[in-house]
N, C-alpha and C. Protein backbone atom coordinates (compact mmCIF):
# COMPACT_ATOMS: atom_id res chain seq x y z
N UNK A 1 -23.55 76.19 -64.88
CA UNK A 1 -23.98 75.47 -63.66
C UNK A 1 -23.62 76.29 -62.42
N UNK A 2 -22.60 76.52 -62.51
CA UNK A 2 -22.26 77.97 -60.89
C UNK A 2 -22.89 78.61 -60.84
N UNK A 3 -23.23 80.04 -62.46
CA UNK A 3 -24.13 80.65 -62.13
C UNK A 3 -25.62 80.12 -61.46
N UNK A 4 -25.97 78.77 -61.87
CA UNK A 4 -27.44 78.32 -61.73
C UNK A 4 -27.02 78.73 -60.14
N UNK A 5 -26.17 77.69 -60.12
CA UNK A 5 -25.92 77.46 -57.74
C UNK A 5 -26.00 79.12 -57.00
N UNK A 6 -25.43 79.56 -58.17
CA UNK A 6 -25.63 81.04 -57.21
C UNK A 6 -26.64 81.71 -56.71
N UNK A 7 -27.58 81.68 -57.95
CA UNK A 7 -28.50 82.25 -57.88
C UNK A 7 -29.40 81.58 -57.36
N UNK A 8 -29.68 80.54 -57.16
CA UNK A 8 -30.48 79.16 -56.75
C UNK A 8 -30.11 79.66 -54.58
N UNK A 9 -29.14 79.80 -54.58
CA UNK A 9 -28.29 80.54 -53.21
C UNK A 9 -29.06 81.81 -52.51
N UNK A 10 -28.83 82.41 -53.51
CA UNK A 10 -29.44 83.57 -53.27
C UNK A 10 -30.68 83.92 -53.37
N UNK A 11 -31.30 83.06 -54.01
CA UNK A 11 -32.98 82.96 -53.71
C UNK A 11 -33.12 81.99 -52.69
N UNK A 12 -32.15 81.56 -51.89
CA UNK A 12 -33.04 80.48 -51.29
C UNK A 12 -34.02 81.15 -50.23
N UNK A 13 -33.93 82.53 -49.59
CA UNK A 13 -34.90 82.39 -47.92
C UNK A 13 -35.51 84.01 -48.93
N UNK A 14 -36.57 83.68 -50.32
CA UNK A 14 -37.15 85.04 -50.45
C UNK A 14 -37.83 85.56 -49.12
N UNK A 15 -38.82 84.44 -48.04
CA UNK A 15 -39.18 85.23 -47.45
C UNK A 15 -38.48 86.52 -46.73
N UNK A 16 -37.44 86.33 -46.21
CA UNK A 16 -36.16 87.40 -45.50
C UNK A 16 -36.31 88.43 -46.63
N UNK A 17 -35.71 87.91 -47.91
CA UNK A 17 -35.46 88.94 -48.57
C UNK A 17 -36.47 90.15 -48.64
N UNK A 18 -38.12 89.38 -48.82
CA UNK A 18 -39.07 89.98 -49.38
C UNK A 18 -39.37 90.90 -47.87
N UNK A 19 -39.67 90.32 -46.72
CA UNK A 19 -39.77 91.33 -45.48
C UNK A 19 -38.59 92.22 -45.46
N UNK A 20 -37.45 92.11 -45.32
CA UNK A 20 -36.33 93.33 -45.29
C UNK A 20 -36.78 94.24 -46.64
N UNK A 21 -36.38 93.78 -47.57
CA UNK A 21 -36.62 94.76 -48.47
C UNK A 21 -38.03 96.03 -48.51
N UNK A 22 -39.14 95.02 -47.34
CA UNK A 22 -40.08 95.77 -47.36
C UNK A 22 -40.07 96.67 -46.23
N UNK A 23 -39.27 96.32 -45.48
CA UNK A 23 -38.73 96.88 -44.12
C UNK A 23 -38.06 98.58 -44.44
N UNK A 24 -37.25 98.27 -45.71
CA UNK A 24 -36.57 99.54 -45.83
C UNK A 24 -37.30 100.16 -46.68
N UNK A 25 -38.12 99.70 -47.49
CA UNK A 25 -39.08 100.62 -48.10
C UNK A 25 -40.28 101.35 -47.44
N UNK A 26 -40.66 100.80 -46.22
CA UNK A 26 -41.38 101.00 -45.99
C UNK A 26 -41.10 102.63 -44.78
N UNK A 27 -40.01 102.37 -44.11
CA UNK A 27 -38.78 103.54 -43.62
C UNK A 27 -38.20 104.26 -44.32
N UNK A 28 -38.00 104.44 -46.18
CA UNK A 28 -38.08 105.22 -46.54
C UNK A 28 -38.78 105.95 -46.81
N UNK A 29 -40.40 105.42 -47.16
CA UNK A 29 -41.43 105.92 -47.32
C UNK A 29 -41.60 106.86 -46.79
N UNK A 30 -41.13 106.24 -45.54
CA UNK A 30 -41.50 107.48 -43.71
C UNK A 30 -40.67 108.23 -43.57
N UNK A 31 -39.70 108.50 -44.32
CA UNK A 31 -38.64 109.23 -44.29
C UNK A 31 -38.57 110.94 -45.10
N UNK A 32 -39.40 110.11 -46.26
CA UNK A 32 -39.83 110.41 -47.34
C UNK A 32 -40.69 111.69 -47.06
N UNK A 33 -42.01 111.14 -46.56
CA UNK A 33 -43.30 111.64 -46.09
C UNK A 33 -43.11 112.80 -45.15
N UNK A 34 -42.65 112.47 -43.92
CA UNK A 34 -41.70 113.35 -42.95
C UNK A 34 -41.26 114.93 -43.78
N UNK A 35 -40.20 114.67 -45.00
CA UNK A 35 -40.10 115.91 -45.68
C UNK A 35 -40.74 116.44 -46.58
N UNK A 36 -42.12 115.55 -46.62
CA UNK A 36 -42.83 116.04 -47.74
C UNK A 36 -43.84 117.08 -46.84
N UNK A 37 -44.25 116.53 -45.78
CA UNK A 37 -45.00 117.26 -44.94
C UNK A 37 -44.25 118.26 -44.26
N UNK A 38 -42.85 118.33 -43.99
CA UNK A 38 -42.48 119.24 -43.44
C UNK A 38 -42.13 120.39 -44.76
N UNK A 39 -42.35 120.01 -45.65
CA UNK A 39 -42.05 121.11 -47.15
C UNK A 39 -43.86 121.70 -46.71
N UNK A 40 -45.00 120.57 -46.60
CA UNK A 40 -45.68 121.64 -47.19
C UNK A 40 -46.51 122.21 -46.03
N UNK A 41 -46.22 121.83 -44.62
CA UNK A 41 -46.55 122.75 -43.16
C UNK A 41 -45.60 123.76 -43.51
N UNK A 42 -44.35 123.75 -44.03
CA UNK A 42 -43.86 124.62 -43.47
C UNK A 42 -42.73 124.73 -42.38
């Protein structure tokens, strides 16, 4: 039963979760890209 409450807790606001998480993926991406293009400009 705790574990249920926990996790029941921690899912409660997916929306937050699901925008942040997409927040930093989406800044790594760009982070990402940045050295991919600077590998192949040069």
């Amino acid at each position: 039963m705790t574990s249920e409450r926990s996790t029941g807790i921690a899912f409660a606001p997916p929306r937050r979760i699901h925008a942040h998480s997409f927040g930093v993926a989406f800044c790594y991406l760009l982070c990402i890209d940045h050295r991919v293009f600077r590998r192949v400009w040069g």
